[in-house]
C-alpha atoms as a PDB file:
ATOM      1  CA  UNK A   1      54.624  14.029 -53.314  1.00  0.00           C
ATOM      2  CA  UNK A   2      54.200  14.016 -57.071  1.00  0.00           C
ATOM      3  CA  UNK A   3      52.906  16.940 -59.416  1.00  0.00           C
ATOM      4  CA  UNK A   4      51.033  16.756 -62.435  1.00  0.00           C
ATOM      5  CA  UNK A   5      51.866  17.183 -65.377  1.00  0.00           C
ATOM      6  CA  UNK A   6      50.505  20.991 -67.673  1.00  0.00           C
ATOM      7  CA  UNK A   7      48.886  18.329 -70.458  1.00  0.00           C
ATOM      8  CA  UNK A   8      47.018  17.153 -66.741  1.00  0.00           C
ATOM      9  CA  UNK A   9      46.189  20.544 -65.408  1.00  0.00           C
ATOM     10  CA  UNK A  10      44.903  22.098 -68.704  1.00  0.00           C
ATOM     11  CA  UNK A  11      42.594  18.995 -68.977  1.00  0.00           C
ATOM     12  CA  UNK A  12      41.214  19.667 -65.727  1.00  0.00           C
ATOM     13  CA  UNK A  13      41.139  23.468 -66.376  1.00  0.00           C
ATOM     14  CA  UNK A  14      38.767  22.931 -69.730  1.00  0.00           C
ATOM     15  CA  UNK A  15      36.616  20.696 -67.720  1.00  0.00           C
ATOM     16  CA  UNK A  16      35.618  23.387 -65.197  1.00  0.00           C
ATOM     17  CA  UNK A  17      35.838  26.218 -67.842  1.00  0.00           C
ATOM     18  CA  UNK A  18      38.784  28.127 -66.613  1.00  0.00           C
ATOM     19  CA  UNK A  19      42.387  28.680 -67.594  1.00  0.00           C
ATOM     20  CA  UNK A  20      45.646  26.811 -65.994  1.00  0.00           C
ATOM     21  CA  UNK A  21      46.020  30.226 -64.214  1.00  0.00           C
ATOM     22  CA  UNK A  22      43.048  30.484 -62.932  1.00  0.00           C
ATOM     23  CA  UNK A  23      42.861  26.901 -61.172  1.00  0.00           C
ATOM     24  CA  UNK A  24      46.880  27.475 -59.712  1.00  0.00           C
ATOM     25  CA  UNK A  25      45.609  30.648 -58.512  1.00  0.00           C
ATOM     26  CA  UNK A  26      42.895  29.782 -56.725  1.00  0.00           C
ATOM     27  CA  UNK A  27      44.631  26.671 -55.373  1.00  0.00           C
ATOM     28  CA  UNK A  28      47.454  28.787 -53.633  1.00  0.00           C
ATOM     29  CA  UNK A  29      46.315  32.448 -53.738  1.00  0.00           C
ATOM     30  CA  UNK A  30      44.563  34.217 -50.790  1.00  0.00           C
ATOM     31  CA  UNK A  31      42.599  37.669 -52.138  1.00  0.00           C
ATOM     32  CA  UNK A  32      44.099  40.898 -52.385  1.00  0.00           C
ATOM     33  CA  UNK A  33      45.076  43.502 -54.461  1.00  0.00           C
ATOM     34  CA  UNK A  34      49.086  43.208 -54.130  1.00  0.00           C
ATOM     35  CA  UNK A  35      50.638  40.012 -54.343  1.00  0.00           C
ATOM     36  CA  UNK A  36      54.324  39.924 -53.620  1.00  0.00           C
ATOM     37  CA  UNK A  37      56.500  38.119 -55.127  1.00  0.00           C
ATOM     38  CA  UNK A  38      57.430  35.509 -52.513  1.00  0.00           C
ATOM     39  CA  UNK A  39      53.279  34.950 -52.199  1.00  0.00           C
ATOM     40  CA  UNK A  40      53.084  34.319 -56.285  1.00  0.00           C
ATOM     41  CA  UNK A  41      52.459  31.260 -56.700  1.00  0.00           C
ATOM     42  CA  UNK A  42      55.234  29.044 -58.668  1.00  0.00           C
ATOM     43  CA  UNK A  43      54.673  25.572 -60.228  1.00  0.00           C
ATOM     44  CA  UNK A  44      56.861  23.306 -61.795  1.00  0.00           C
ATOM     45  CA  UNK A  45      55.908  20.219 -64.620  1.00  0.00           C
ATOM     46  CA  UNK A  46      57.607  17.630 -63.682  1.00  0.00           C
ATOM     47  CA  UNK A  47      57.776  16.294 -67.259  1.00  0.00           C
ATOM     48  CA  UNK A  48      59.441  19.351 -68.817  1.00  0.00           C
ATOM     49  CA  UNK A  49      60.710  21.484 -66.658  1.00  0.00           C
ATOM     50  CA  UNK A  50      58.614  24.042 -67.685  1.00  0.00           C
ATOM     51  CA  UNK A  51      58.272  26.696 -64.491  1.00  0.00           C
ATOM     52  CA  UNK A  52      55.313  29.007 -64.404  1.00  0.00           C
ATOM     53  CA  UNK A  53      55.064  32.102 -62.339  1.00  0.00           C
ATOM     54  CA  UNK A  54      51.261  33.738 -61.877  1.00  0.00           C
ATOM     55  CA  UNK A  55      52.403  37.212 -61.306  1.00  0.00           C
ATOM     56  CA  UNK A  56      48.589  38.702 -60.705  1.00  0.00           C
ATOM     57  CA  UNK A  57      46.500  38.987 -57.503  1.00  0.00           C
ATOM     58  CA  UNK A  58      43.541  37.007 -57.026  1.00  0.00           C
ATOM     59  CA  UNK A  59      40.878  39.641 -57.860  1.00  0.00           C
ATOM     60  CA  UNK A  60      38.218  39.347 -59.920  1.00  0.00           C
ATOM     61  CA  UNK A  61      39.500  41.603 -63.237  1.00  0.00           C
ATOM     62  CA  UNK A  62      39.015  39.681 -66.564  1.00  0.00           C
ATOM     63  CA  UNK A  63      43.086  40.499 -66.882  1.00  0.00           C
ATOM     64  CA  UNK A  64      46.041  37.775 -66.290  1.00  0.00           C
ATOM     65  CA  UNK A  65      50.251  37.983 -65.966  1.00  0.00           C
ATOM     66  CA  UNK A  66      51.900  34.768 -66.198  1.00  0.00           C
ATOM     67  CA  UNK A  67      55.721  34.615 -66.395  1.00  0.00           C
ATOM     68  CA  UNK A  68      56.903  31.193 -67.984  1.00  0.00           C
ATOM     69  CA  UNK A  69      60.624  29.346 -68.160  1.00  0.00           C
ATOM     70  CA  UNK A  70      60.883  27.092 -70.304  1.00  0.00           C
ATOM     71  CA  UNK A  71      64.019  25.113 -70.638  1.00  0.00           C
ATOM     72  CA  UNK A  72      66.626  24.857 -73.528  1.00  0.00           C
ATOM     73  CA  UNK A  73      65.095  21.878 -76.016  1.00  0.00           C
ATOM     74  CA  UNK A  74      62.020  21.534 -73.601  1.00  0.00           C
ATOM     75  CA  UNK A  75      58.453  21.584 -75.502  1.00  0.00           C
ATOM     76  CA  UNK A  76      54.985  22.053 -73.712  1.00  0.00           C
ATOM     77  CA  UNK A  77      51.130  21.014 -76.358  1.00  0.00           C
ATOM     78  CA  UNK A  78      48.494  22.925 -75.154  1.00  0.00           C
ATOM     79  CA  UNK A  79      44.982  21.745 -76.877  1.00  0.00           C
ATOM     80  CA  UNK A  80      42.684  24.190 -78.797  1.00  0.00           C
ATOM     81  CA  UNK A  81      40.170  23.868 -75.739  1.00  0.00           C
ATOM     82  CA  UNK A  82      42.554  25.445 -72.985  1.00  0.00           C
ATOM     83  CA  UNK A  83      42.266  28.735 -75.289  1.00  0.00           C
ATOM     84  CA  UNK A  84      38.564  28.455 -75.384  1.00  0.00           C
ATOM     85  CA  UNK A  85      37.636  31.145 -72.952  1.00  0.00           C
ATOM     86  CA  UNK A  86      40.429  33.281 -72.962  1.00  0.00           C
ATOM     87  CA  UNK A  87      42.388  35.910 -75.830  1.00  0.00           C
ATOM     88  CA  UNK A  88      46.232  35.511 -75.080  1.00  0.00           C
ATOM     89  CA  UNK A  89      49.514  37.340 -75.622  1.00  0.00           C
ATOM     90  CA  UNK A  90      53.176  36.156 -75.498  1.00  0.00           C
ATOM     91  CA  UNK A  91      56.255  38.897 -75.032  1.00  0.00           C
ATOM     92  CA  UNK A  92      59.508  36.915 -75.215  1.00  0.00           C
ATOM     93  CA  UNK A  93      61.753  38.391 -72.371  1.00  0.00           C
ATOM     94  CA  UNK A  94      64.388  36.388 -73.501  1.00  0.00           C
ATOM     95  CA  UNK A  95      65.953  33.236 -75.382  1.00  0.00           C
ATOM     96  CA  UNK A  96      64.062  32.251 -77.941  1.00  0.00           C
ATOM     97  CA  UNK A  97      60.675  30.388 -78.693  1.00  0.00           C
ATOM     98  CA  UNK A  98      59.214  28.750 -81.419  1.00  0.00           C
ATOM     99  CA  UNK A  99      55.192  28.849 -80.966  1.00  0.00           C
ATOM    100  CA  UNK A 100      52.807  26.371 -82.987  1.00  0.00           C
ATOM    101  CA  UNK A 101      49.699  27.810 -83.437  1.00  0.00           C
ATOM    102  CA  UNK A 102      47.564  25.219 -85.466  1.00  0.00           C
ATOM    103  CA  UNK A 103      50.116  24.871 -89.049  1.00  0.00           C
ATOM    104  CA  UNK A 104      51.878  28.246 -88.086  1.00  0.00           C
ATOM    105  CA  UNK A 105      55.230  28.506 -86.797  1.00  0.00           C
ATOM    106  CA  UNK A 106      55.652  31.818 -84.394  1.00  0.00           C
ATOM    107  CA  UNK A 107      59.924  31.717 -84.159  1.00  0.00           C
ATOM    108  CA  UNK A 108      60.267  34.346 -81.648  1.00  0.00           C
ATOM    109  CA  UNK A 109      63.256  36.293 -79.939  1.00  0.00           C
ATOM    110  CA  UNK A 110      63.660  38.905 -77.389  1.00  0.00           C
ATOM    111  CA  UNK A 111      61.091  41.586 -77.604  1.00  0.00           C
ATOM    112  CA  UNK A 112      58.869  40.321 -80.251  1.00  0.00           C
ATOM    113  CA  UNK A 113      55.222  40.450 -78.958  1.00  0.00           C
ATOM    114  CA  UNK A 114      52.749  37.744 -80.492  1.00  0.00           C
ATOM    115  CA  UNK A 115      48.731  38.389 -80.322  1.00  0.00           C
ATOM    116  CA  UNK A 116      47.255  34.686 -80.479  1.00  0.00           C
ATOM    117  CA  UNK A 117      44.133  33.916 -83.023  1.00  0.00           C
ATOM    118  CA  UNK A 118      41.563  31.639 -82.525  1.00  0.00           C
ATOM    119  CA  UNK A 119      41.629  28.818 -80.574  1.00  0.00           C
ATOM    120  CA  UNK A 120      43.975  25.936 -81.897  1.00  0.00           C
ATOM    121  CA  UNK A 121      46.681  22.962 -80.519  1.00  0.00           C
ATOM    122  CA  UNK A 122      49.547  25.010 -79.791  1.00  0.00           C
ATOM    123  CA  UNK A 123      53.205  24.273 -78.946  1.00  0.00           C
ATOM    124  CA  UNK A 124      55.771  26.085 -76.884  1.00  0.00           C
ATOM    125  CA  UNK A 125      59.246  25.000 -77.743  1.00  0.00           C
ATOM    126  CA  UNK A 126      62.245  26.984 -76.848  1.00  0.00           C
ATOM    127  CA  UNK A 127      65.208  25.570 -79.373  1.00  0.00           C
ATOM    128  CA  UNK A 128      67.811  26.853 -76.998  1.00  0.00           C
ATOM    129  CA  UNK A 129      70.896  27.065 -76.659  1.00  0.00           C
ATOM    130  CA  UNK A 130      69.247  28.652 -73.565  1.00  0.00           C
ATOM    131  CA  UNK A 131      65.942  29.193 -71.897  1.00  0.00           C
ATOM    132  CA  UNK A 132      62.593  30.900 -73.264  1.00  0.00           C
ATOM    133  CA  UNK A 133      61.739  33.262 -70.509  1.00  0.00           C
ATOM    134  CA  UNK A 134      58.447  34.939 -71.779  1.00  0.00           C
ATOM    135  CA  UNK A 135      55.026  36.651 -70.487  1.00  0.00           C
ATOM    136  CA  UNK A 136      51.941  35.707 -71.305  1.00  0.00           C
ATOM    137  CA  UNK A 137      48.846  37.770 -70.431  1.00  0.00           C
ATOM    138  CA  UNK A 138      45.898  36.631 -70.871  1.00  0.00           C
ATOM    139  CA  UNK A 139      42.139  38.005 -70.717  1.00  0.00           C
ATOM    140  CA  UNK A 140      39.388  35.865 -69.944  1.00  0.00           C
ATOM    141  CA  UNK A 141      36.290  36.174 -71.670  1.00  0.00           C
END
């Protein structure tokens, strides 16, 4: 069995008006107000690596915890229209990240908290020498 790729799912996402979250979630979540880890769903782009972890039960609060890997040298585009419906946040957790937002390079390390503007391409790229491990939340709306 094959899985698509995040440029594929995001693309899909934007058609239906939702985020990348939202349509994992509701592809492999059942309702409920705890979800443990073992019952988050995990998903894996084949192209990059890139492992993403939605950390928040499928309810219906406006409010959404992803926790992302993203390997050493890997690098993820994400176009203006994924953003569209949604206000975003990245913590780094660890390693480090450079995020393109639009012309604007974000070079992030451990701790540093970035608020995202208005809707633009954006780029996730963790320069290594080891893994980005960061959280994005996310509000829809």
């Amino acid at each position: 069995m094959t899985s698509p790729t995040a440029a594929l799912l995001v693309r899909i996402a934007s058609a239906f008006g939702m985020t990348l979250s939202t349509l994992i979630a509701r592809a492999e979540m059942q309702g409920g107000g705890v979800c443990r880890k073992d019952e988050q769903p995990v998903w894996q782009d084949p192209a990059t690596g890139y492992v993403r972890r939605h950390l928040s039960p499928a309810t219906q609060m406006p409010l959404e915890l992803i926790r992302v890997s993203l390997p050493a040298g890997a690098e993820v585009d994400f176009p203006a229209a994924s953003y569209a419906f949604i206000k975003q946040q990245i913590w780094l957790i660890g390693g480090r990240l450079d995020f393109t937002e639009g012309d604007v390079v974000h070079r992030l390390e451990p701790g540093d908290c970035l608020a995202l503007g208005a809707p633009s391409d954006c780029t996730f790229h963790a320069p290594g020498p080891e893994a980005a491990e960061y959280l994005v939340a996310l509000v829809r709306g």
